[in-house]
Structure formats: C-alpha cells, structure tokens
PDB file of N, CA and C in Angstrom:
ATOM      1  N   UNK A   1     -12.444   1.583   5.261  1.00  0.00           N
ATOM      2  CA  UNK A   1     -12.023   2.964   5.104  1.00  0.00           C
ATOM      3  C   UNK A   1     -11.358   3.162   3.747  1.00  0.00           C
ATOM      4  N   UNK A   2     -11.332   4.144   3.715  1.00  0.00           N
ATOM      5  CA  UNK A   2     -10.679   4.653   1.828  1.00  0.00           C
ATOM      6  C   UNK A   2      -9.155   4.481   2.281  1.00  0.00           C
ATOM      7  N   UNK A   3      -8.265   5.056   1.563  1.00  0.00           N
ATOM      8  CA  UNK A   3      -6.637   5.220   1.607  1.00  0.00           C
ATOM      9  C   UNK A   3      -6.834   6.495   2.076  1.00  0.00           C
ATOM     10  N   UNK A   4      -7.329   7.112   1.832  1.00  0.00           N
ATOM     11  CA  UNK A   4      -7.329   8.526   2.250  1.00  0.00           C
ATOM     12  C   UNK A   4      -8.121   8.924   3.867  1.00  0.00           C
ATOM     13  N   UNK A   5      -8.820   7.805   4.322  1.00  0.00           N
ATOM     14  CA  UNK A   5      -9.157   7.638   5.384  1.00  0.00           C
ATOM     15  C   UNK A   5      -8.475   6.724   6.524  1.00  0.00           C
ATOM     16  N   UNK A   6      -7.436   6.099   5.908  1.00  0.00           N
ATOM     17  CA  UNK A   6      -6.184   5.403   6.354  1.00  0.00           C
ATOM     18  C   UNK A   6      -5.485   6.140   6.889  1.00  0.00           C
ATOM     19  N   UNK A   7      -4.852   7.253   5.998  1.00  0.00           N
ATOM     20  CA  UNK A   7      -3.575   8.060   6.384  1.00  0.00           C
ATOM     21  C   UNK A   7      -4.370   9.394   7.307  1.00  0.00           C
ATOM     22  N   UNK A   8      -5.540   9.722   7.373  1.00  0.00           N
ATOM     23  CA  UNK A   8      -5.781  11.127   8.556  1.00  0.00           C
ATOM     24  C   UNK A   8      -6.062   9.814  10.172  1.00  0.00           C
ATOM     25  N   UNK A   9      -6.469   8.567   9.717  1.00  0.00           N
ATOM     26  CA  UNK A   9      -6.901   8.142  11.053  1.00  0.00           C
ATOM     27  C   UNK A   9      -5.042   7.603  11.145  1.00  0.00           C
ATOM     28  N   UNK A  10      -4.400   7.178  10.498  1.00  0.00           N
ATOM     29  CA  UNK A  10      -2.917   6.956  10.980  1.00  0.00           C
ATOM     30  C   UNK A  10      -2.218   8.175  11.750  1.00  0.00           C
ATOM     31  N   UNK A  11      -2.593   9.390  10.859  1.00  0.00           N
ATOM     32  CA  UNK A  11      -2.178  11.062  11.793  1.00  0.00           C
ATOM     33  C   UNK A  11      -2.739  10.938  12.653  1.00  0.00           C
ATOM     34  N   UNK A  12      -3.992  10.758  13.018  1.00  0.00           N
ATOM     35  CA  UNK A  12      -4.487  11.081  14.438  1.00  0.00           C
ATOM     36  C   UNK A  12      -3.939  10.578  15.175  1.00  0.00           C
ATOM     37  N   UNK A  13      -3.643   9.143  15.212  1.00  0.00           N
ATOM     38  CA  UNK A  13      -3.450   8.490  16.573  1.00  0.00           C
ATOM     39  C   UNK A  13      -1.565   8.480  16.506  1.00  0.00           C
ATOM     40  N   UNK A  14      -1.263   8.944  16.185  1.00  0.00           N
ATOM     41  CA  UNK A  14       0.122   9.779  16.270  1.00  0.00           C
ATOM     42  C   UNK A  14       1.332   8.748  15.940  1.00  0.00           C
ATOM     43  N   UNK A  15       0.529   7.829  14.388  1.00  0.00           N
ATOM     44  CA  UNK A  15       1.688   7.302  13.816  1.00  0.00           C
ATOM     45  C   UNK A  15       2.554   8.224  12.962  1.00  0.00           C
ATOM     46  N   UNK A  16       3.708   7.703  12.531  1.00  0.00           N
ATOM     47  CA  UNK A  16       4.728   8.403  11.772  1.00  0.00           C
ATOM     48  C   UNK A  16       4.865   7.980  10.187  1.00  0.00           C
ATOM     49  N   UNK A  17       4.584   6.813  10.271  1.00  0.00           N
ATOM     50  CA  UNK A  17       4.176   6.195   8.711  1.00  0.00           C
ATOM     51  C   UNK A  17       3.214   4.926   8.756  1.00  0.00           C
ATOM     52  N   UNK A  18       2.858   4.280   7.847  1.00  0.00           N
ATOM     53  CA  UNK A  18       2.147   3.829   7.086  1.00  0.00           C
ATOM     54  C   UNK A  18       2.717   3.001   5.667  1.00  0.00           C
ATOM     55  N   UNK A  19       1.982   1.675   4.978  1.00  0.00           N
ATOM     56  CA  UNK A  19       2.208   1.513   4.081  1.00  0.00           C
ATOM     57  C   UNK A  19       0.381   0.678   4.206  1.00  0.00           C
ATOM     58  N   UNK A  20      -0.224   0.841   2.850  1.00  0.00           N
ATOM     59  CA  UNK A  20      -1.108   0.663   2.336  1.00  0.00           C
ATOM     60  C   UNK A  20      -1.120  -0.852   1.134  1.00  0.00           C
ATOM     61  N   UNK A  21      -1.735  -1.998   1.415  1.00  0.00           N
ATOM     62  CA  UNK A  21      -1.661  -3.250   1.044  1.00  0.00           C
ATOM     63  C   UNK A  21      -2.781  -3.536   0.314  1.00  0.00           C
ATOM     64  N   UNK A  22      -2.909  -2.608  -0.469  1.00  0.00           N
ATOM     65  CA  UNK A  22      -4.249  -3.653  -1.238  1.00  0.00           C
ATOM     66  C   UNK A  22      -4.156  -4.902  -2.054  1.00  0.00           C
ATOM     67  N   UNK A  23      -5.004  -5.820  -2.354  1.00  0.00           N
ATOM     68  CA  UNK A  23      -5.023  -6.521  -2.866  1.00  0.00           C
ATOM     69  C   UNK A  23      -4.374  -6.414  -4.142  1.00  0.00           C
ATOM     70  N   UNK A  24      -3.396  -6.829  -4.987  1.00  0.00           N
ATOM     71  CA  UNK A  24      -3.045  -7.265  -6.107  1.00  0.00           C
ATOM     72  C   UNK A  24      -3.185  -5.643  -6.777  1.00  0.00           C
ATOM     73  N   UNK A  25      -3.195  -4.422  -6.588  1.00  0.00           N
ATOM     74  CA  UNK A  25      -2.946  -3.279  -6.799  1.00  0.00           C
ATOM     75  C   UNK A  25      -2.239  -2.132  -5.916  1.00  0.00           C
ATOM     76  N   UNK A  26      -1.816  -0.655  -6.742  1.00  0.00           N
ATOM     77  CA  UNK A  26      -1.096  -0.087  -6.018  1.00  0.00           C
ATOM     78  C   UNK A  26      -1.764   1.110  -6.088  1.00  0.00           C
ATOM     79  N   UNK A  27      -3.257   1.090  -6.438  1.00  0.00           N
ATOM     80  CA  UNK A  27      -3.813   2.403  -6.827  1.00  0.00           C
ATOM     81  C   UNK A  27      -4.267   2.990  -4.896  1.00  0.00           C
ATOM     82  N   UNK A  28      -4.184   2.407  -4.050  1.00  0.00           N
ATOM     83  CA  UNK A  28      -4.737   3.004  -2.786  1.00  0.00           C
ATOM     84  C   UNK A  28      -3.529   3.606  -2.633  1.00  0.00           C
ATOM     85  N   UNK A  29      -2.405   2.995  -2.525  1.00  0.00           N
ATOM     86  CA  UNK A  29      -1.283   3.848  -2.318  1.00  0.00           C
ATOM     87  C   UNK A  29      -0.761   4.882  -2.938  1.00  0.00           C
ATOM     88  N   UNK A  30      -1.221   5.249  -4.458  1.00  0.00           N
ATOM     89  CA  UNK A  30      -0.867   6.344  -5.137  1.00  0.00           C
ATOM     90  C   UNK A  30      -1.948   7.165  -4.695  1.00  0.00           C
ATOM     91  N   UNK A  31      -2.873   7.003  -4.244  1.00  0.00           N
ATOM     92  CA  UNK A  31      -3.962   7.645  -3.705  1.00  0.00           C
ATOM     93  C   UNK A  31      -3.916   8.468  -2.384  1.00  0.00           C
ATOM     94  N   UNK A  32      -3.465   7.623  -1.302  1.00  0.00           N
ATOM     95  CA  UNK A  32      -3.101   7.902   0.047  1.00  0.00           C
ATOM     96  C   UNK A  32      -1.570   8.668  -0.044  1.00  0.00           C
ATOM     97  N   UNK A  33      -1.099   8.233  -0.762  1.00  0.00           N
ATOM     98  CA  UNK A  33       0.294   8.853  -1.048  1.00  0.00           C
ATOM     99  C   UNK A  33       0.595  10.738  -0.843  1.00  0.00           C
ATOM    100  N   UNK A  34      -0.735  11.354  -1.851  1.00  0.00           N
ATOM    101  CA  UNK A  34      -1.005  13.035  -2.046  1.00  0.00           C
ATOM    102  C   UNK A  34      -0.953  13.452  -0.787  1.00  0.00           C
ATOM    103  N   UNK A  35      -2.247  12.723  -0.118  1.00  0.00           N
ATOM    104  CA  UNK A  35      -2.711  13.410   1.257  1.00  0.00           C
ATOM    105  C   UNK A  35      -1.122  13.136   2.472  1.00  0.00           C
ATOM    106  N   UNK A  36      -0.999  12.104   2.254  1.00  0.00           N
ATOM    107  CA  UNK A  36       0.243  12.300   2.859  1.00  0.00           C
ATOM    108  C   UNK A  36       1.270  12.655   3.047  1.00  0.00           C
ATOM    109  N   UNK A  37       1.711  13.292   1.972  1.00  0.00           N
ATOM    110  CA  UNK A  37       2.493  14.186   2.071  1.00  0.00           C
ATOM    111  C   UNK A  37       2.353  15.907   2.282  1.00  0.00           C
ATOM    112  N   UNK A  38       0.919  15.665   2.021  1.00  0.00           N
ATOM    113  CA  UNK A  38       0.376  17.451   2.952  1.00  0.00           C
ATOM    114  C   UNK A  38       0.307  17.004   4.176  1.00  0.00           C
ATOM    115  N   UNK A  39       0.629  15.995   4.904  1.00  0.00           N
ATOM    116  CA  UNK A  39       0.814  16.188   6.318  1.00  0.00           C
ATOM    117  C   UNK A  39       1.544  15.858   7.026  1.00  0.00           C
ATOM    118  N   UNK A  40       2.779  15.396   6.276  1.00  0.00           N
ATOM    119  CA  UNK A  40       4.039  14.816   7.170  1.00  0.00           C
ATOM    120  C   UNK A  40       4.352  13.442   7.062  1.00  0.00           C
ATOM    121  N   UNK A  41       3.105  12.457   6.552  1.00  0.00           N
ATOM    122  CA  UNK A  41       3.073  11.356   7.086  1.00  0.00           C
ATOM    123  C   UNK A  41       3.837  10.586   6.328  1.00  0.00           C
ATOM    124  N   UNK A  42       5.051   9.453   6.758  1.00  0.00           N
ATOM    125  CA  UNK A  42       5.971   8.476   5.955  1.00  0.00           C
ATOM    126  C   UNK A  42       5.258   8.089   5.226  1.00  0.00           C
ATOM    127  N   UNK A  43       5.586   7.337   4.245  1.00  0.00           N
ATOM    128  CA  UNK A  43       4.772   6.640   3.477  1.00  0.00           C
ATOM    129  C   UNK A  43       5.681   5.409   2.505  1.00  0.00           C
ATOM    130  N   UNK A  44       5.602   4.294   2.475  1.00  0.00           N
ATOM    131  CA  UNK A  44       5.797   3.133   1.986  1.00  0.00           C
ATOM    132  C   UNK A  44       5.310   2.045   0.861  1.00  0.00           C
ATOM    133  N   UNK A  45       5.896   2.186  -0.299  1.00  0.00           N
ATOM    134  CA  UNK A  45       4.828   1.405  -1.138  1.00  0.00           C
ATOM    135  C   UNK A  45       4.603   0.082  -0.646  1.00  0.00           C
ATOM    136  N   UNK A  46       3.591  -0.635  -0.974  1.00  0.00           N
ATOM    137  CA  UNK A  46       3.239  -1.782  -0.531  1.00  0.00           C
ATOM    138  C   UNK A  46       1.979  -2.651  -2.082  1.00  0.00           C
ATOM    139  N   UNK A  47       1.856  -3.682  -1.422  1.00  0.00           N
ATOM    140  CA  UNK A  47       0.842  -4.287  -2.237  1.00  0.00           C
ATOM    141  C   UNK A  47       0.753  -5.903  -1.378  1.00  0.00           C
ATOM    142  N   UNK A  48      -0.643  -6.637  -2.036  1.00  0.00           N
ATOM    143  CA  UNK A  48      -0.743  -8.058  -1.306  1.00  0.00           C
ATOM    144  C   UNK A  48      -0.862  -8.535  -2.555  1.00  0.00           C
ATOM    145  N   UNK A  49      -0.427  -9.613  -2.955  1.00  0.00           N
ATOM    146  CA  UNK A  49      -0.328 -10.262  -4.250  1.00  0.00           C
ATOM    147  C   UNK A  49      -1.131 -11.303  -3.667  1.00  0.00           C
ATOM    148  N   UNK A  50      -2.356 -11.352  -4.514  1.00  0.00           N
ATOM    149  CA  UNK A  50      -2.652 -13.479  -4.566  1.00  0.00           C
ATOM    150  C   UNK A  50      -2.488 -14.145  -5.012  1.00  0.00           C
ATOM    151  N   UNK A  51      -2.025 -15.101  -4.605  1.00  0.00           N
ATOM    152  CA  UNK A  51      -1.423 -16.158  -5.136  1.00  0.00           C
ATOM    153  C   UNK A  51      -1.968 -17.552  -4.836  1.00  0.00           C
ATOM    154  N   UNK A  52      -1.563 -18.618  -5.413  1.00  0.00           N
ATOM    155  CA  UNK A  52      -1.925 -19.987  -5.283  1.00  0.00           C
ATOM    156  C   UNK A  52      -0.729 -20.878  -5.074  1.00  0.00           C
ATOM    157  N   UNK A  53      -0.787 -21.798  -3.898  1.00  0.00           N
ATOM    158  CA  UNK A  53       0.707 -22.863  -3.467  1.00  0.00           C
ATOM    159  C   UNK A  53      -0.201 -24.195  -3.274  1.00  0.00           C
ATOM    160  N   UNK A  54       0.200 -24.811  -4.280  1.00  0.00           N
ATOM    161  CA  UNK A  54      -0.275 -26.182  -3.944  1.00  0.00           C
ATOM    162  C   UNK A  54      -2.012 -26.154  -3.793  1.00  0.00           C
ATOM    163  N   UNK A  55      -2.723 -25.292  -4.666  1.00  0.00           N
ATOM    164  CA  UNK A  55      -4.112 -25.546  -4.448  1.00  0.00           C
ATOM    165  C   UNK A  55      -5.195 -24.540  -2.868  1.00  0.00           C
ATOM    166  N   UNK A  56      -3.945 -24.011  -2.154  1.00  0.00           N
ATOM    167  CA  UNK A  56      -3.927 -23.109  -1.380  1.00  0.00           C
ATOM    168  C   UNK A  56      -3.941 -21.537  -1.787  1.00  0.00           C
ATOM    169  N   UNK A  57      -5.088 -21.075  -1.008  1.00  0.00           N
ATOM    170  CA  UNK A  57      -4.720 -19.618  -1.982  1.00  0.00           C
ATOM    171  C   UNK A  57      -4.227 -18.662  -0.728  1.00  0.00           C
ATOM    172  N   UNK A  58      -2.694 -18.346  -0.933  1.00  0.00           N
ATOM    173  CA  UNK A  58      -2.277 -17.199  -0.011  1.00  0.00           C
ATOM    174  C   UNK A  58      -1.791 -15.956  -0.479  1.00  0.00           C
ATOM    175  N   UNK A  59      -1.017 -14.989   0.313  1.00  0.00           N
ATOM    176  CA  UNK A  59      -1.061 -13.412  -0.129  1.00  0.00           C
ATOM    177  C   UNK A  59      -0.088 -13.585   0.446  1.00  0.00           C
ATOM    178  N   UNK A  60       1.088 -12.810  -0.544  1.00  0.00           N
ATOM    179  CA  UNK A  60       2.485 -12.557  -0.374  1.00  0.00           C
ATOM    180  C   UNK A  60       2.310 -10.833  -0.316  1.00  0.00           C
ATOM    181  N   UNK A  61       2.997 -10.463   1.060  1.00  0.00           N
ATOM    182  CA  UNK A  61       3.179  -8.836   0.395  1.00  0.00           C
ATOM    183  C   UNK A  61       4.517  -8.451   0.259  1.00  0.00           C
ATOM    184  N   UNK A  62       4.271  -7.445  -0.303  1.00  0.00           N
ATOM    185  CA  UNK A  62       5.513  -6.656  -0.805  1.00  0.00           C
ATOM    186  C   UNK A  62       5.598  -5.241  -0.487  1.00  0.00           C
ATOM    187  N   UNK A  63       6.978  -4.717  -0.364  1.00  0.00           N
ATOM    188  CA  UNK A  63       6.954  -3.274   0.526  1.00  0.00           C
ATOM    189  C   UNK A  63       8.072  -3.151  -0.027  1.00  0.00           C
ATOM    190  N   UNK A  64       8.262  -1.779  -0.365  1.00  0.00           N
ATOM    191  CA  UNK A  64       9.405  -0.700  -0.625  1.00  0.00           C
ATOM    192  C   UNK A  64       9.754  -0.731  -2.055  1.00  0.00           C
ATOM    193  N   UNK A  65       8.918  -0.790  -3.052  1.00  0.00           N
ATOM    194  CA  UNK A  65       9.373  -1.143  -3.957  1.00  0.00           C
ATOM    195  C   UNK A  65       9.104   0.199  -5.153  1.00  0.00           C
ATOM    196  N   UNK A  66       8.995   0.183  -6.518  1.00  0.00           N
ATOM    197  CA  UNK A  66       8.822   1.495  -7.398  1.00  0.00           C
ATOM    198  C   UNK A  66       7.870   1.278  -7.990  1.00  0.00           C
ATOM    199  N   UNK A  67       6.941   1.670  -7.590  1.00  0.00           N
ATOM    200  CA  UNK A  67       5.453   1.654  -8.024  1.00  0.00           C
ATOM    201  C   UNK A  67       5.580   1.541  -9.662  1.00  0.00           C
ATOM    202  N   UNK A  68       6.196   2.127 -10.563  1.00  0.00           N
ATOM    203  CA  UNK A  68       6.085   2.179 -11.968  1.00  0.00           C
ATOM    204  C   UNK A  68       7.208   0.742 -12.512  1.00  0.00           C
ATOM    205  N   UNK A  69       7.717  -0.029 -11.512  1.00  0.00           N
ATOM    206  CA  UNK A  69       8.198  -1.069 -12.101  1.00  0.00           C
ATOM    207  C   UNK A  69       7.515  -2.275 -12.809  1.00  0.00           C
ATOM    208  N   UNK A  70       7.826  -2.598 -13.693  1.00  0.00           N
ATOM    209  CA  UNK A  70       7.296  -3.381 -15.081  1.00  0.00           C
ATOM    210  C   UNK A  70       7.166  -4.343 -14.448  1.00  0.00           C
ATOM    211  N   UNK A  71       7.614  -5.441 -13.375  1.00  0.00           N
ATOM    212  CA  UNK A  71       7.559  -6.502 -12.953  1.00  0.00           C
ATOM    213  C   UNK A  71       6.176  -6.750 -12.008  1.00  0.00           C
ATOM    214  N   UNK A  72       6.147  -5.132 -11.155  1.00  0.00           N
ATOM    215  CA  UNK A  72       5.336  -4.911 -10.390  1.00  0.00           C
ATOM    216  C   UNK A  72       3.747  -4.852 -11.023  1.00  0.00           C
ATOM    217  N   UNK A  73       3.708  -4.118 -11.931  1.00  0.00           N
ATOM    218  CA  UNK A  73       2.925  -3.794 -12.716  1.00  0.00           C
ATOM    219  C   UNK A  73       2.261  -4.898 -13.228  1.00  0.00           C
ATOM    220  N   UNK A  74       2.963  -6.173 -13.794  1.00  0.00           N
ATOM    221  CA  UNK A  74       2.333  -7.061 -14.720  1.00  0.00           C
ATOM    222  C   UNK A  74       1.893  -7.905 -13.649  1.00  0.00           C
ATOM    223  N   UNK A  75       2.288  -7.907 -12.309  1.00  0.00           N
ATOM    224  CA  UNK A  75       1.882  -8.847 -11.705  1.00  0.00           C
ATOM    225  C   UNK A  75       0.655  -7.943 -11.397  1.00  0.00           C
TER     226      UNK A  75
END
C-alpha cells in the first residue's frame, strides 16, 4: 500500500494514530503526514534504519523524532 493508503485504511478500521517505517527514509511519512491531518489522524515520525552487527543485517527503528534533523537526515 502507498502511505497514503496506510493512513485512510488506519481511519477506517478506527485507529487513532499511526507511525509510518520505511526503510532508511522519511519521505512516506512526510507524505502520509498531509492526508492525515485532513482527517484527524495522530501521526508519529518514524523510520527503519539498516544496519549491519557483526556481519548480520538488522533494522533499528526510530520514532518521535524531527524529521529535518541533520543526524536523521545523514543517516
């Protein structure tokens, strides 16, 4: 589904918020972000970072943070 198909199927089934995890970007969430706020819906920044531990590749996420932060960004 799109971000924008995230947040009307999150309204339907009568959640209150949402946070949106894409991979190693924050563009679904600035995306889903518009529509959600023409309809009420919370909204939470988020992201999944990939990463590598020991030759292992896992995904750290992250939530609540300022989308335009420099730290966020470069990662």
């Amino acid at each position: 589904l799109t971000p924008i198909e995230v947040v009307y199927l999150a309204h339907s089934i009568g959640l209150s918020g949402l946070s949106i995890t894409d991979h190693d970007t924050v563009k679904g969430y600035e995306t889903a972000l518009m529509e959600a706020q023409k309809i009420n819906l919370k909204m939470i920044s988020g992201v999944e970072f990939s990463s590598d531990h020991r030759g292992q590749s896992i995904n750290i996420l992250g939530y609540s943070f300022q989308l335009n932060h420099p730290e966020i960004l470069r990662l």
